[in-house]
PDB file of N, CA and C in Angstrom:
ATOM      1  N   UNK A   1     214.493  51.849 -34.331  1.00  0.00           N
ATOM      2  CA  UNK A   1     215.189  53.095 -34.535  1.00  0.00           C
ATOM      3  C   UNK A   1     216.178  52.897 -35.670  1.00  0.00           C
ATOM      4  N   UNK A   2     215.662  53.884 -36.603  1.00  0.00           N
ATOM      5  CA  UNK A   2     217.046  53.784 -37.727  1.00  0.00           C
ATOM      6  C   UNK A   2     217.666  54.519 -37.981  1.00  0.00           C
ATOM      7  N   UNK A   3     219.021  54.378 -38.437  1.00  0.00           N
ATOM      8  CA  UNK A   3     220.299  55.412 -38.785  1.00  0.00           C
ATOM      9  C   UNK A   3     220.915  55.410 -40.003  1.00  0.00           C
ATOM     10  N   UNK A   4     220.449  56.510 -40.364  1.00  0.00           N
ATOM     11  CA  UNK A   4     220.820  56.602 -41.324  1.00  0.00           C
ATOM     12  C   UNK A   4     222.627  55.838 -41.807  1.00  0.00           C
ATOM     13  N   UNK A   5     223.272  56.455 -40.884  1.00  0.00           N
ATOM     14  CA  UNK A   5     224.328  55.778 -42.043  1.00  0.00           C
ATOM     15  C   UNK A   5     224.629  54.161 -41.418  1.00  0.00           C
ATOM     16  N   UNK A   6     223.632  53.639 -41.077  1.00  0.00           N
ATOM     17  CA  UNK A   6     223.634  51.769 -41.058  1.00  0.00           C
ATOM     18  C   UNK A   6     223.765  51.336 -42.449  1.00  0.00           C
ATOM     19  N   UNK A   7     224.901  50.393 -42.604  1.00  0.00           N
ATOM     20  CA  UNK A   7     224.703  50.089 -43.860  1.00  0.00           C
ATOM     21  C   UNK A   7     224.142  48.415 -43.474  1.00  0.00           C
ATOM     22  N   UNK A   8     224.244  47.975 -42.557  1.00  0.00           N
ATOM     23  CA  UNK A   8     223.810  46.361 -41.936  1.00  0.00           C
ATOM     24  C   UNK A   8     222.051  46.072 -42.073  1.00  0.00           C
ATOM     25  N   UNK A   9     221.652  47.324 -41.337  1.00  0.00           N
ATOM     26  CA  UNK A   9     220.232  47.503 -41.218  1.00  0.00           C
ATOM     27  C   UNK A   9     219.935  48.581 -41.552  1.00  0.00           C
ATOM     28  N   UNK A  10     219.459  48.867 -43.105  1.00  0.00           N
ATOM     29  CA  UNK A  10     219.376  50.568 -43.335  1.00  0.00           C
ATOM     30  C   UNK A  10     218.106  51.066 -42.834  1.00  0.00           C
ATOM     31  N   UNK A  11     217.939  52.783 -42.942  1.00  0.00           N
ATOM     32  CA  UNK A  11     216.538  53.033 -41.834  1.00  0.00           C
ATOM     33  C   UNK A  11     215.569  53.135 -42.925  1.00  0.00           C
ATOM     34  N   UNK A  12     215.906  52.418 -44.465  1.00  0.00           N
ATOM     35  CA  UNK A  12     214.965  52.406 -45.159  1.00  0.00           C
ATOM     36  C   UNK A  12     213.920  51.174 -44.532  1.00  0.00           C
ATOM     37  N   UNK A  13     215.135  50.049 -44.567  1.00  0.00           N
ATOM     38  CA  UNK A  13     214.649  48.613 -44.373  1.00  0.00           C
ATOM     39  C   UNK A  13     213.606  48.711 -43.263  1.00  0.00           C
ATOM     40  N   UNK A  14     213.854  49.573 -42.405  1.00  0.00           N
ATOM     41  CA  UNK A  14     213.325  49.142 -40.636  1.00  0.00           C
ATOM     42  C   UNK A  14     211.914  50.080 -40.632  1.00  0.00           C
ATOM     43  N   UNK A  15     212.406  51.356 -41.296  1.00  0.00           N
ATOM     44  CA  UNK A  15     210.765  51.858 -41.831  1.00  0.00           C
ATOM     45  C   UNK A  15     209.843  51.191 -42.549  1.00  0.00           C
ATOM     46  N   UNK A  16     210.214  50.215 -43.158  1.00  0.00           N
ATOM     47  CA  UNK A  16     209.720  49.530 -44.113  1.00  0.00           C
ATOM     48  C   UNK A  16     208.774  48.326 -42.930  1.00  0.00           C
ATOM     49  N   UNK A  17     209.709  48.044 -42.127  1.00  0.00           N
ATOM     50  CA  UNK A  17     208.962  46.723 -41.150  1.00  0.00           C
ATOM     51  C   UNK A  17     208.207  47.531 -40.337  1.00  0.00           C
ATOM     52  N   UNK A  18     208.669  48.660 -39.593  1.00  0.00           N
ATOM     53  CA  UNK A  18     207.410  49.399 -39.167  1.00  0.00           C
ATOM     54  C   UNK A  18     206.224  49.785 -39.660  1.00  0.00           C
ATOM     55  N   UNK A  19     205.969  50.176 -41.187  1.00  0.00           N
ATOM     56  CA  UNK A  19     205.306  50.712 -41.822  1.00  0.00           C
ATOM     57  C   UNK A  19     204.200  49.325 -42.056  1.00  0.00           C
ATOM     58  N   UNK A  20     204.946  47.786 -42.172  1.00  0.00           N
ATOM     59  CA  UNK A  20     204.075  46.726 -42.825  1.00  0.00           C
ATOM     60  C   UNK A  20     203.471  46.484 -41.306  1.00  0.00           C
ATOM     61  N   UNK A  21     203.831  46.571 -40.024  1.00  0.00           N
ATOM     62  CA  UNK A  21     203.408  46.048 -38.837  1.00  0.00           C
ATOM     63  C   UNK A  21     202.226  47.391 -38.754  1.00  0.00           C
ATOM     64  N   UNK A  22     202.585  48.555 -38.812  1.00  0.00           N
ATOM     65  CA  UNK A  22     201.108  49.298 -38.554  1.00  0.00           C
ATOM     66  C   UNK A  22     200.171  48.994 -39.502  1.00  0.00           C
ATOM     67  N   UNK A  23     200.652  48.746 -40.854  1.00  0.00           N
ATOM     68  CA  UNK A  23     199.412  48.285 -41.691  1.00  0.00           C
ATOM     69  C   UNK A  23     198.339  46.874 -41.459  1.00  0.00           C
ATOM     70  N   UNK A  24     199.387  46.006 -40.739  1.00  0.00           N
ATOM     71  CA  UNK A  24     198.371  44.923 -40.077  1.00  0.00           C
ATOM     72  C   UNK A  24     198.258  45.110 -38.921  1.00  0.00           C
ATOM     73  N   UNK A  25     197.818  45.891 -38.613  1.00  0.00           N
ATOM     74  CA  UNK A  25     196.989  46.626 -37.621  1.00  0.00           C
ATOM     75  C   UNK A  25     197.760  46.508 -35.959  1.00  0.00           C
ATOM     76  N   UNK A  26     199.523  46.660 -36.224  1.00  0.00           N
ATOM     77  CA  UNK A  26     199.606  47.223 -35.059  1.00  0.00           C
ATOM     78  C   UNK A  26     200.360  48.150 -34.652  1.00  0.00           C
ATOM     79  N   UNK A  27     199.107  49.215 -34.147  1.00  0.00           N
ATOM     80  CA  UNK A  27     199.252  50.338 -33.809  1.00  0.00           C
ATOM     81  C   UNK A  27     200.683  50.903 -33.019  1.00  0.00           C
ATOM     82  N   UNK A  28     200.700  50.607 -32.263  1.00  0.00           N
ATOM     83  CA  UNK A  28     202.029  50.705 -31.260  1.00  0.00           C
ATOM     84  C   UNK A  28     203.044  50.857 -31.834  1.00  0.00           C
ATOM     85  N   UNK A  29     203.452  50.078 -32.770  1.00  0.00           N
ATOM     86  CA  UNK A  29     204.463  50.717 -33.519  1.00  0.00           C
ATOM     87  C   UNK A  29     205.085  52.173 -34.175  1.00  0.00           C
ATOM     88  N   UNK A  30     206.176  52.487 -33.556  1.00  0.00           N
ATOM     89  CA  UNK A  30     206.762  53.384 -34.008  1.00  0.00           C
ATOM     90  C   UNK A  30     207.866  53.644 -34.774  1.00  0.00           C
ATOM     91  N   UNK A  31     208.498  54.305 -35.683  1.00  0.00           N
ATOM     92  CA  UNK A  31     209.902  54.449 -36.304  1.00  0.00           C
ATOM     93  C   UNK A  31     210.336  56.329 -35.830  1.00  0.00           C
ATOM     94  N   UNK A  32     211.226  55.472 -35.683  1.00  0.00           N
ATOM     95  CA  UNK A  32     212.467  56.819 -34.990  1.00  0.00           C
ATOM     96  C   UNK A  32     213.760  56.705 -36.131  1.00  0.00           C
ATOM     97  N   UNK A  33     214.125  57.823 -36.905  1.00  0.00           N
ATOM     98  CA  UNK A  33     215.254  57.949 -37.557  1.00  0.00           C
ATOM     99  C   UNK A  33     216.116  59.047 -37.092  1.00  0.00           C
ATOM    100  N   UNK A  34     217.188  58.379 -36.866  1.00  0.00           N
ATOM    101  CA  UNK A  34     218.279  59.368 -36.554  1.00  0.00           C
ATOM    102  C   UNK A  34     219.171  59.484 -37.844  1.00  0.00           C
ATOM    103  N   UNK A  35     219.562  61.166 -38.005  1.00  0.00           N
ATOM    104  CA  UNK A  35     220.255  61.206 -39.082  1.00  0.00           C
ATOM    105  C   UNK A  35     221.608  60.732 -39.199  1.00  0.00           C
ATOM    106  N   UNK A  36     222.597  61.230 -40.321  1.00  0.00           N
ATOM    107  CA  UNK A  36     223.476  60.957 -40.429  1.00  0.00           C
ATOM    108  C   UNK A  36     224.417  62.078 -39.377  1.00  0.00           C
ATOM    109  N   UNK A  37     224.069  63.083 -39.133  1.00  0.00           N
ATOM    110  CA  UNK A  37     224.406  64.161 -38.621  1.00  0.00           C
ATOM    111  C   UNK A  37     224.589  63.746 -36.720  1.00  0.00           C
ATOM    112  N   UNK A  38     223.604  63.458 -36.407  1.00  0.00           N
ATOM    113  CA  UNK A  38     223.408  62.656 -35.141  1.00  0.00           C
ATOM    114  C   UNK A  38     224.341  61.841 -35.033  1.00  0.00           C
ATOM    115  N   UNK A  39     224.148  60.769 -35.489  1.00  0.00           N
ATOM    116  CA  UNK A  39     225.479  59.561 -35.369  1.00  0.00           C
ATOM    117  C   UNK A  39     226.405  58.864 -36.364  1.00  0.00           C
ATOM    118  N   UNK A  40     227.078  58.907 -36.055  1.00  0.00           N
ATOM    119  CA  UNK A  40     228.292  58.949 -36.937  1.00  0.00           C
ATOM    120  C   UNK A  40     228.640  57.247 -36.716  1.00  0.00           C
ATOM    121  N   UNK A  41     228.389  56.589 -36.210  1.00  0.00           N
ATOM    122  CA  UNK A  41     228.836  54.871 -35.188  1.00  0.00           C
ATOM    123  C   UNK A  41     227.962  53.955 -36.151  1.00  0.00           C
ATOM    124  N   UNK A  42     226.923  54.653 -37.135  1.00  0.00           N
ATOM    125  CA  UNK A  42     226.737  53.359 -37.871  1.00  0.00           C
ATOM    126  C   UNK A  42     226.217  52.519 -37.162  1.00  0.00           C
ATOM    127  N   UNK A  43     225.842  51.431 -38.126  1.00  0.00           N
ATOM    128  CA  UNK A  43     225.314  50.147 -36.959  1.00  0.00           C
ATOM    129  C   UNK A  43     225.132  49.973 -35.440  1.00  0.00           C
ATOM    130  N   UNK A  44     226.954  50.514 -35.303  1.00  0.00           N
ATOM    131  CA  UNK A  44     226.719  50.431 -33.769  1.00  0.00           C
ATOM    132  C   UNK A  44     226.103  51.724 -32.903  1.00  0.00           C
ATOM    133  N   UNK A  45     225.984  52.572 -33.674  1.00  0.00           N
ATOM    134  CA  UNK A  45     224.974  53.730 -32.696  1.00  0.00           C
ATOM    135  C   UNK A  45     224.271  53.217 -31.347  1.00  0.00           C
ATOM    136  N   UNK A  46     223.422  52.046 -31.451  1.00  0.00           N
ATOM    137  CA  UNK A  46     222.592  51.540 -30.514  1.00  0.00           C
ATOM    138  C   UNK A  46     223.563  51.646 -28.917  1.00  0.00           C
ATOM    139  N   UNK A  47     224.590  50.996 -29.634  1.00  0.00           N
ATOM    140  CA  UNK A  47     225.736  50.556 -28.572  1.00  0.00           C
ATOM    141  C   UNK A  47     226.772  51.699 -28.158  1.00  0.00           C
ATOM    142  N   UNK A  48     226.885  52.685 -28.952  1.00  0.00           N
ATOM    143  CA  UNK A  48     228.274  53.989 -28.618  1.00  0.00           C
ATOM    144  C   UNK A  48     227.309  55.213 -28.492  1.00  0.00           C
ATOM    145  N   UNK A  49     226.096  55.443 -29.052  1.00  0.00           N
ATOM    146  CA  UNK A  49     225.761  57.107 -29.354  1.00  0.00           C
ATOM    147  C   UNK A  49     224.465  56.934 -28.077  1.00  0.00           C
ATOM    148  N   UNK A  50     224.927  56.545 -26.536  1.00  0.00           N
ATOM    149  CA  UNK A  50     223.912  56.834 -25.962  1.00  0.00           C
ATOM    150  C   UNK A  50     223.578  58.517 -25.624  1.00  0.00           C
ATOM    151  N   UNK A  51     223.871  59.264 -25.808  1.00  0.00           N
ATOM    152  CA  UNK A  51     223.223  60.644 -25.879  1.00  0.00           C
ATOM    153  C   UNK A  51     221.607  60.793 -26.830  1.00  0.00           C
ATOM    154  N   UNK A  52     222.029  60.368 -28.342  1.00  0.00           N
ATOM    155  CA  UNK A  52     221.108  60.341 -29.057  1.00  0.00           C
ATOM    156  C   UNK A  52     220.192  58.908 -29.106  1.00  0.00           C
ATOM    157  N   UNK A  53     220.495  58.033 -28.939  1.00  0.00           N
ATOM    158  CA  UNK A  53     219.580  56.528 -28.766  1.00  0.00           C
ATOM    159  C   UNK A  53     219.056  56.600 -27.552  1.00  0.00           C
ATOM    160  N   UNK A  54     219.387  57.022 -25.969  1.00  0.00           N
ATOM    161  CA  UNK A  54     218.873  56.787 -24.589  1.00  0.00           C
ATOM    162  C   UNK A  54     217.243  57.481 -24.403  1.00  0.00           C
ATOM    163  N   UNK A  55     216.956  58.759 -25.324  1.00  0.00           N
ATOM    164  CA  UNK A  55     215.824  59.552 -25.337  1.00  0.00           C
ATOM    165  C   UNK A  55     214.736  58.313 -25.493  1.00  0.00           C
ATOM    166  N   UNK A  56     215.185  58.246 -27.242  1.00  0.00           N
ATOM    167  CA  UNK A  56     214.391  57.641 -27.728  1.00  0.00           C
ATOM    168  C   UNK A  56     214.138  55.967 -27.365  1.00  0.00           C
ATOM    169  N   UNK A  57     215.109  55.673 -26.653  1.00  0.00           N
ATOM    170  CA  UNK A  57     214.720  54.362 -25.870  1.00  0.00           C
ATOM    171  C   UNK A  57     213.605  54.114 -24.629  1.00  0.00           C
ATOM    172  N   UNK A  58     214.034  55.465 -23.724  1.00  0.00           N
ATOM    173  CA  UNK A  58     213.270  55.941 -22.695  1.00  0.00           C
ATOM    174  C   UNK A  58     211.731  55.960 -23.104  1.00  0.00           C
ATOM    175  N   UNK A  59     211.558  56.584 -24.179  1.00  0.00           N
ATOM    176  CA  UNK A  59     210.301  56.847 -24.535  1.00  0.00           C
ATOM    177  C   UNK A  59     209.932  55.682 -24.957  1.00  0.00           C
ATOM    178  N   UNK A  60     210.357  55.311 -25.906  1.00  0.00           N
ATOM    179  CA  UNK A  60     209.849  53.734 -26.203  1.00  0.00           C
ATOM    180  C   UNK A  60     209.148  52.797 -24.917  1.00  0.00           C
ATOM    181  N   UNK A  61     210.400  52.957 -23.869  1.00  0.00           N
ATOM    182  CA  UNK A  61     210.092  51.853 -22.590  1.00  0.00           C
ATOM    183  C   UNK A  61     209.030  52.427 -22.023  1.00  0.00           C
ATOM    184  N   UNK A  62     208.733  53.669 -21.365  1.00  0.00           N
ATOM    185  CA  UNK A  62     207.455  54.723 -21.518  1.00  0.00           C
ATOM    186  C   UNK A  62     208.376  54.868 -20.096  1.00  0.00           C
TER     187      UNK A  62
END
């Protein structure tokens, strides 16, 4: 999951590792970007913005 305003791990970088893992063929992989608008916590989003990260975690875990 990337956020936009990460400057540690940007959601260019992490699209980028998602994008090379579906190209060698694994599927399962997904990218989730949250905007800048969404979370404001930066980096730490994962850790402060559970409203907007808990969805998309849920779904992930299935």
């Amino acid at each position: 999951m990337g956020v936009a305003s990460d400057i540690l791990f940007p959601a260019w970088q992490q699209r980028e590792v998602a994008d090379s893992l579906r190209i060698g063929g694994n599927r399962k992989v997904s990218h989730v970007e949250l905007s800048e608008e969404q979370s404001m916590f930066g980096h730490d989003t994962f850790l402060l913005d559970l409203k907007n990260v808990g969805g998309n975690v849920k779904n992930f875990l299935g």
